[in-house]
C-alpha atoms as a PDB file:
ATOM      1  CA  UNK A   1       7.630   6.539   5.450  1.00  0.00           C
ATOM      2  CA  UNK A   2       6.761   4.636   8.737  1.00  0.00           C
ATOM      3  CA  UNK A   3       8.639   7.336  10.767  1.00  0.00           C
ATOM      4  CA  UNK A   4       5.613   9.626  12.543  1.00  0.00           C
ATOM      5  CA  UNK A   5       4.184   8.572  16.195  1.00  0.00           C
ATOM      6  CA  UNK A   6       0.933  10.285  15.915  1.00  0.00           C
ATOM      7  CA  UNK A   7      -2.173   8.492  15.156  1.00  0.00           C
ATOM      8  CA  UNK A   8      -2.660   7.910  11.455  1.00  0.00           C
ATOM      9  CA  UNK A   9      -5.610   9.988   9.759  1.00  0.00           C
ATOM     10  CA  UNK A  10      -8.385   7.641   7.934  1.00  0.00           C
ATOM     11  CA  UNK A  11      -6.730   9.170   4.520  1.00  0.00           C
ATOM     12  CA  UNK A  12      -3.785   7.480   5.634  1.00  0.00           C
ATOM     13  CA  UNK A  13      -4.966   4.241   7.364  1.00  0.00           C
ATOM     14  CA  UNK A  14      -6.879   3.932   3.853  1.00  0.00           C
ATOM     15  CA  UNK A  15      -3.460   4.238   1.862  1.00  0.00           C
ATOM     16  CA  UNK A  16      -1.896   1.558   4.432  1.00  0.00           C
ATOM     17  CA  UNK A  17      -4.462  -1.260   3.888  1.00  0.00           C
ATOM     18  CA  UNK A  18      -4.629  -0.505   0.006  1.00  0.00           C
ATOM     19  CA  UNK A  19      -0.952  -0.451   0.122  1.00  0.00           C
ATOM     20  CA  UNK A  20      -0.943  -3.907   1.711  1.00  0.00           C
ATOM     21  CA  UNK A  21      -3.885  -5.204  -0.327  1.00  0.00           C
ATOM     22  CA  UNK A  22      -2.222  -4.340  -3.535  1.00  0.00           C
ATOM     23  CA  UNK A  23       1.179  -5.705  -2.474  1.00  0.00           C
ATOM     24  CA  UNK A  24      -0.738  -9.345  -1.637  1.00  0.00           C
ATOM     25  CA  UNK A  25      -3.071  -9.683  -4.540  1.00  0.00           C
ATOM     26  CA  UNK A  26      -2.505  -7.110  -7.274  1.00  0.00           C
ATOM     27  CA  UNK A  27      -4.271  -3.664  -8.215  1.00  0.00           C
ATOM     28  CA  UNK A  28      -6.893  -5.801  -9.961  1.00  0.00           C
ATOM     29  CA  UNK A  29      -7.179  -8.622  -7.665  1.00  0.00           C
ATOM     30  CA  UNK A  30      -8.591  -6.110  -4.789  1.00  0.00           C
ATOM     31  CA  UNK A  31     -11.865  -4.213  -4.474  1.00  0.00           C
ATOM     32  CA  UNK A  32     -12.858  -1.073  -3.679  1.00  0.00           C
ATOM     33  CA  UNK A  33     -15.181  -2.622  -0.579  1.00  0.00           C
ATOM     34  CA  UNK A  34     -12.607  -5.117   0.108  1.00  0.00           C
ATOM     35  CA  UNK A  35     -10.541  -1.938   1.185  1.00  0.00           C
ATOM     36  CA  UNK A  36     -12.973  -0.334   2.855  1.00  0.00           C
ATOM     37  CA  UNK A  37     -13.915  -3.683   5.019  1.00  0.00           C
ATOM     38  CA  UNK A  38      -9.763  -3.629   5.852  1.00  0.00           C
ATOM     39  CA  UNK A  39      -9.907  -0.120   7.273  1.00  0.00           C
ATOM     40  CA  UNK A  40     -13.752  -0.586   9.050  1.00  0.00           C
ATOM     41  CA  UNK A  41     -15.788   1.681   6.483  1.00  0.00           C
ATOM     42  CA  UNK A  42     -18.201   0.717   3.198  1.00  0.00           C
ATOM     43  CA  UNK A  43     -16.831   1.026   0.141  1.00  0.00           C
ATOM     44  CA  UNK A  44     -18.680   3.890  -1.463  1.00  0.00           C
ATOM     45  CA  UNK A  45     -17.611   5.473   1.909  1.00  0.00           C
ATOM     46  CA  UNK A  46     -14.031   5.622   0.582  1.00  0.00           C
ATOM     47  CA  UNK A  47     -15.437   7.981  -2.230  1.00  0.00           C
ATOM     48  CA  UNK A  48     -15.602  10.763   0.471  1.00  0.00           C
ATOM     49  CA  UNK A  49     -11.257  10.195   0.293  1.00  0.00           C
ATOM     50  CA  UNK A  50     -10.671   9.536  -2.831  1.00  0.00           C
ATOM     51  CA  UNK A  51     -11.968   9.138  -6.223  1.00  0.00           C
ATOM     52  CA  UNK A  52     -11.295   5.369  -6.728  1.00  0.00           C
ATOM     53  CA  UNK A  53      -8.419   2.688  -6.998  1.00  0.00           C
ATOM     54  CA  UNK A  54      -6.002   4.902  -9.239  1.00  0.00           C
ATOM     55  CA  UNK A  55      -5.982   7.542  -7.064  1.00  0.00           C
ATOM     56  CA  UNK A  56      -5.189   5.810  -4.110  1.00  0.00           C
ATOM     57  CA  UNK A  57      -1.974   4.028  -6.381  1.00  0.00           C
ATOM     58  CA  UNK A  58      -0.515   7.531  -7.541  1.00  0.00           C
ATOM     59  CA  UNK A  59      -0.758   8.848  -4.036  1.00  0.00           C
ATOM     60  CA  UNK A  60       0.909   5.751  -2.704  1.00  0.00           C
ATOM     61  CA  UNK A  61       3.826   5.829  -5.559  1.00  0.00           C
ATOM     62  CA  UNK A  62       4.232   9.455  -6.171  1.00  0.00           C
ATOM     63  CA  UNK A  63       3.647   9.493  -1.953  1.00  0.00           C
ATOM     64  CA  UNK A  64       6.757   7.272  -1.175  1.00  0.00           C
ATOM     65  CA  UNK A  65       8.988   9.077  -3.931  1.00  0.00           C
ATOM     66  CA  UNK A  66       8.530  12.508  -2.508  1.00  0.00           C
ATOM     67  CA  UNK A  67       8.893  11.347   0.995  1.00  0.00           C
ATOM     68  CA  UNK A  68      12.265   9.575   0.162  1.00  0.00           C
ATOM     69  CA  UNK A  69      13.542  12.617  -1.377  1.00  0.00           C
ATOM     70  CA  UNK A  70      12.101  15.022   1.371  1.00  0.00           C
ATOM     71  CA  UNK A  71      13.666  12.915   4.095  1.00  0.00           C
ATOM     72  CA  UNK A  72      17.296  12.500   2.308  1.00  0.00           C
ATOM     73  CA  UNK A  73      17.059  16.543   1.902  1.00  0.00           C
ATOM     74  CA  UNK A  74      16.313  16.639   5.435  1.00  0.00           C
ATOM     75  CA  UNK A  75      18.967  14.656   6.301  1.00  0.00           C
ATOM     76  CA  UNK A  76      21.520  17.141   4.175  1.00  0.00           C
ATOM     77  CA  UNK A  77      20.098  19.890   5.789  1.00  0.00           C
ATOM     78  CA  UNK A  78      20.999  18.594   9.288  1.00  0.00           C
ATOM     79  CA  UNK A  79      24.613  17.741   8.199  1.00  0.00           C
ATOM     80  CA  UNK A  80      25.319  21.051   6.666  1.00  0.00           C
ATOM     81  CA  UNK A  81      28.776  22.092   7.200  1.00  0.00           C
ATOM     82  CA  UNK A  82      29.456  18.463   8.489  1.00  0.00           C
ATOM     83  CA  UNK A  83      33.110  17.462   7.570  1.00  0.00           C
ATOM     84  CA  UNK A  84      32.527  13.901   7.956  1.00  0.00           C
ATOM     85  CA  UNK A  85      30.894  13.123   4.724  1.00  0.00           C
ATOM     86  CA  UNK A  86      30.800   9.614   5.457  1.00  0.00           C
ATOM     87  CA  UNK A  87      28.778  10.320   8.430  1.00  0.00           C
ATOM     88  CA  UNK A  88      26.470  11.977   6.314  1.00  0.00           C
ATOM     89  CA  UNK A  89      26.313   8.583   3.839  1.00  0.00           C
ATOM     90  CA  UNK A  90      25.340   6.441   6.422  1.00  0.00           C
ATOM     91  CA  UNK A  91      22.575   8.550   7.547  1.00  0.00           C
ATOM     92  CA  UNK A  92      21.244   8.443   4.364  1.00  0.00           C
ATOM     93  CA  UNK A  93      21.774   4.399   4.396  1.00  0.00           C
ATOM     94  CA  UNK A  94      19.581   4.787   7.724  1.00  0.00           C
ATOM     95  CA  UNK A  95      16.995   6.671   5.923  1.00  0.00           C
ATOM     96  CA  UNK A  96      16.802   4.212   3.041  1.00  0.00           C
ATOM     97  CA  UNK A  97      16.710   1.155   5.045  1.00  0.00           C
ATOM     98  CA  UNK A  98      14.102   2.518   7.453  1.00  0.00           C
ATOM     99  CA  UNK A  99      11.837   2.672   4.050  1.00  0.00           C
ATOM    100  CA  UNK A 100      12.850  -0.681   2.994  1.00  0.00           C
ATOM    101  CA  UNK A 101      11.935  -2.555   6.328  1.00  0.00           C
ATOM    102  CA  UNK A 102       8.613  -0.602   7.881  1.00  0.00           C
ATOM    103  CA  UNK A 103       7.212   0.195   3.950  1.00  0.00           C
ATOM    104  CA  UNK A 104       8.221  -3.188   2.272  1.00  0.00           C
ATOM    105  CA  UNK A 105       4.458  -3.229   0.711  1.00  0.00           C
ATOM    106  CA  UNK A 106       5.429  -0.392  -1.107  1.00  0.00           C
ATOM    107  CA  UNK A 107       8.260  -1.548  -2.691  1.00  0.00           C
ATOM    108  CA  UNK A 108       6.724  -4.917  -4.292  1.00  0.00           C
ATOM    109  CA  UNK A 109       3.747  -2.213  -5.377  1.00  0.00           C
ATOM    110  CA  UNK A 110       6.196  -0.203  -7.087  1.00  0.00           C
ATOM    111  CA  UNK A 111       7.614  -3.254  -8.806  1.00  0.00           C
ATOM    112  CA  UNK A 112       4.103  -4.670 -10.029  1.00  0.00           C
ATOM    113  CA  UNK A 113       2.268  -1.267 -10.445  1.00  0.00           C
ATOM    114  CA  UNK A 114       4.311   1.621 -11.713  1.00  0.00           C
ATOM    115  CA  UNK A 115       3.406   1.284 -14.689  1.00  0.00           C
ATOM    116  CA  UNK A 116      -0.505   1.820 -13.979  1.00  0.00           C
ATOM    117  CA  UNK A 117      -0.012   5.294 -13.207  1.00  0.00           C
ATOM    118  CA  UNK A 118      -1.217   7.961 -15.555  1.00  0.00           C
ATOM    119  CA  UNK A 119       1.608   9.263 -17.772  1.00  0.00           C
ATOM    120  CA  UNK A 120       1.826  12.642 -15.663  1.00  0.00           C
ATOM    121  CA  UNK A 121       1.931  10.816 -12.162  1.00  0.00           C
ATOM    122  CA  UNK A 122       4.225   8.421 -13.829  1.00  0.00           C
ATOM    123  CA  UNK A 123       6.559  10.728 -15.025  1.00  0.00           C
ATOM    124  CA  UNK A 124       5.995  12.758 -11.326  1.00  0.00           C
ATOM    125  CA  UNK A 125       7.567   9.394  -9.678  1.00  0.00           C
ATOM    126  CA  UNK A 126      10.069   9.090 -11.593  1.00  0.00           C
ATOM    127  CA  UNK A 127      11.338  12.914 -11.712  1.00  0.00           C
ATOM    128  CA  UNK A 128      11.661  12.252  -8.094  1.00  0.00           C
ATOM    129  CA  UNK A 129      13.273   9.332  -7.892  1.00  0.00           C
ATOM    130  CA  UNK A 130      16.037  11.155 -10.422  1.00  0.00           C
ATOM    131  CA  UNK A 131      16.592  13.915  -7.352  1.00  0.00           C
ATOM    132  CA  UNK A 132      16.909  11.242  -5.045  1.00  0.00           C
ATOM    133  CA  UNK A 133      19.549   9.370  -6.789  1.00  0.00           C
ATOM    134  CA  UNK A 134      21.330  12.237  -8.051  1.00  0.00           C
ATOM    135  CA  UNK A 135      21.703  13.223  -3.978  1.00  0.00           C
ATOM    136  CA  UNK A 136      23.018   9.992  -3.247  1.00  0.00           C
ATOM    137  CA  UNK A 137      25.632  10.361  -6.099  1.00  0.00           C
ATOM    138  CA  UNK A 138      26.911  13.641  -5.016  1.00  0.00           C
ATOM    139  CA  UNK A 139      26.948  12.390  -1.236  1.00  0.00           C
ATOM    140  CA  UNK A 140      29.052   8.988  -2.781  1.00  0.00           C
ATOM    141  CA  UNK A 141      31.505  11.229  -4.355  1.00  0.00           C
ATOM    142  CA  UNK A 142      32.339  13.441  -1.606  1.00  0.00           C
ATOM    143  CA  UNK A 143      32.987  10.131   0.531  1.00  0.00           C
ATOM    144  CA  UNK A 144      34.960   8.542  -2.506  1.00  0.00           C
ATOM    145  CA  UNK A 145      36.267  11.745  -4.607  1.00  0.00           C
ATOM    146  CA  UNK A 146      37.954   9.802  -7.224  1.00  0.00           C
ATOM    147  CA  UNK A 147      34.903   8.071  -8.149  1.00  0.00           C
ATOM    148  CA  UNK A 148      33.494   8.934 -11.454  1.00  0.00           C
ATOM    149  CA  UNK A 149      30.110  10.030 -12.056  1.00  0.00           C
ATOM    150  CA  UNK A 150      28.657   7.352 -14.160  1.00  0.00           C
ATOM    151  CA  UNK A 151      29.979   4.841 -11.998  1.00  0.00           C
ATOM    152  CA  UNK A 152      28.283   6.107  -8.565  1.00  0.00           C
ATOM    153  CA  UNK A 153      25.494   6.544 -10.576  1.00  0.00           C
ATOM    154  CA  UNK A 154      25.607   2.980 -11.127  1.00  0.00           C
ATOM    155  CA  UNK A 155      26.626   1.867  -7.383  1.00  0.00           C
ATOM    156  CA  UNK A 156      23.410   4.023  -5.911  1.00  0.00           C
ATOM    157  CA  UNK A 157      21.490   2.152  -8.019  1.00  0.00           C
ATOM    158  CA  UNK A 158      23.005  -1.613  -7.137  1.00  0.00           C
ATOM    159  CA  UNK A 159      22.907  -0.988  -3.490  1.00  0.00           C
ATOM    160  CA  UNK A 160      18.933   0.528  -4.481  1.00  0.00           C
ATOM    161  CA  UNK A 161      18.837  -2.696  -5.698  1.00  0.00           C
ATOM    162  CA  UNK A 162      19.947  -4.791  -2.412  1.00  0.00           C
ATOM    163  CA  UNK A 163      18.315  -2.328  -0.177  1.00  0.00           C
ATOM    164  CA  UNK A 164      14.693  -2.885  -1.750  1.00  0.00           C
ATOM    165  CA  UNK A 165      14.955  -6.601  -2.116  1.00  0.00           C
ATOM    166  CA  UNK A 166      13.879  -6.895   1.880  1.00  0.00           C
ATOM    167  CA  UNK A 167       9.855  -7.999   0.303  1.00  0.00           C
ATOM    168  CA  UNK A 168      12.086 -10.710  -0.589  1.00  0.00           C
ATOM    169  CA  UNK A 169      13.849 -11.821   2.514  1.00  0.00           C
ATOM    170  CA  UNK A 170      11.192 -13.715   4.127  1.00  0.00           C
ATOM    171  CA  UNK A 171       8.386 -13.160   5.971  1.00  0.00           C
ATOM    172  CA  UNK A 172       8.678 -11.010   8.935  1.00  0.00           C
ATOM    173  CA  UNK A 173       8.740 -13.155  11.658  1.00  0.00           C
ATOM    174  CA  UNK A 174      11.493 -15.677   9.875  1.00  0.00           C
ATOM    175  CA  UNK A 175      14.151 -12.546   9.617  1.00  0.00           C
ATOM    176  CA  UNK A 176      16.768 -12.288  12.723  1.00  0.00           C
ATOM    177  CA  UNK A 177      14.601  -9.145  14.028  1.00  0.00           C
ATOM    178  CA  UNK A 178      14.581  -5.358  13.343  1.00  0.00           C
ATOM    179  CA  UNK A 179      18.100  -4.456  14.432  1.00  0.00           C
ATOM    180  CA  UNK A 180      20.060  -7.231  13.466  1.00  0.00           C
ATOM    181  CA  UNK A 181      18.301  -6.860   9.616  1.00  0.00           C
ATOM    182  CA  UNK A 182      18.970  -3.080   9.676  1.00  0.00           C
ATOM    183  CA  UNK A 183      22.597  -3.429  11.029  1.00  0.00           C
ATOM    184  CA  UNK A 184      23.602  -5.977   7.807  1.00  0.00           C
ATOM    185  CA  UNK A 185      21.956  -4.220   5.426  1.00  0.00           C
ATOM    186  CA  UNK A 186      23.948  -0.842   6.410  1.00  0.00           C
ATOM    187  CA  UNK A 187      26.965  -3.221   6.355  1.00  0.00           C
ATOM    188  CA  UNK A 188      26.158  -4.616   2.979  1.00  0.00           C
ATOM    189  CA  UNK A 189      25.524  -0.962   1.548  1.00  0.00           C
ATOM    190  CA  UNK A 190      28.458   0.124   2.872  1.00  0.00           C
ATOM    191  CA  UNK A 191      30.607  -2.958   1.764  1.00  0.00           C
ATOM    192  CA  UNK A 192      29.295  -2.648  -2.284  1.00  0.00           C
ATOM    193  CA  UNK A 193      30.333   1.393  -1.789  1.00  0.00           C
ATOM    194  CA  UNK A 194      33.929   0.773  -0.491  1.00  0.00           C
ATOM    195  CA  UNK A 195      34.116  -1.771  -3.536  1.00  0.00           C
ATOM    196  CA  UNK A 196      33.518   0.644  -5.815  1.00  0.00           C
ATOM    197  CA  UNK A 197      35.074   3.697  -4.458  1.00  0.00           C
ATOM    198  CA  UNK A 198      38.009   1.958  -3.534  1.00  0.00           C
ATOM    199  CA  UNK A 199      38.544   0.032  -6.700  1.00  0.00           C
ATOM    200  CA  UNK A 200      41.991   0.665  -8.129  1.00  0.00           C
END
């Protein structure tokens, strides 16, 4: 997730530009030079990172999975014993949306690509994206008690859904800016949860 301040590595700068790459014009559509020319290396020189194109994907896919997950458990952690669990909701709204406006290339790539990966790093991605939901849901219920299961099961997923359709907004430069997207989207989020939860 686009949350660190210190200068990227080349491992990482190399994930970026194939992230982007793949996002604009496929996994097939891009070449193994092309992404070295993006990032200022030849292309055999990305051999000395990593073995080729698939390896880059399942680092990207499995890479984004884990880091949602790690960052939502991070965000429990630093709530513990916090009475306000809706507090502790919206931080995790925060979290989310961060991901869906500063990684948006990895979003589309997990739309078009998933299903590239090798069974086990398939399989890794989607164990992990399991946890993460299943956090969300128990978060949901403590915020709306009389909620059943299945059902904020269901709502994580929907407001997934809305959250991860910013590749689809626009490009940059035509959204309202940064804080303005962020803001509605936590409103929207927190508009289909109250719908739910406070169904009668």
């Amino acid at each position: 997730m686009a949350t660190r301040t210190d200068a990227p590595t080349r491992r990482e700068q190399i994930l970026k530009e194939a992230a982007r790459l793949f996002a604009e014009r496929g996994f097939h559509g891009v070449g193994v030079d092309e992404i070295g020319a993006a990032v200022g290396i030849s292309g055999p020189g990305l051999y000395r990172h990593f073995p080729g194109k698939d390896a880059m994907l399942a680092e990207l896919l499995v890479g984004i999975s884990d880091s949602l997950l790690t960052g939502a458990k991070r965000r429990l952690a630093e709530a513990d014993g916090a009475r306000d669990s809706g507090a502790v909701l919206d931080s995790l709204i925060e979290g989310h949306i961060d991901f869906a406006l500063d990684d948006r290339p990895l979003i589309t790539l997990h739309d078009r690509e998933l299903d590239r990966l090798r069974d086990a790093d398939r399989k890794m991605v989607r164990q992990l994206q399991r946890q993460y939901v299943e956090l969300w849901v128990g978060v949901l219920r403590e915020v709306y008690p009389a909620l059943a299961e299945p059902a904020a099961r269901s709502a994580v997923h929907s407001v997934f859904g809305l959250l991860n359709s910013t590749p689809h907004l626009g490009r940059p430069g035509s959204l309202p800016g940064r804080a303005v997207t962020a803001s509605l989207l936590h409103r929207m989020a927190r508009g289909a949860f109250a719908a739910v939860g406070e169904a009668r």
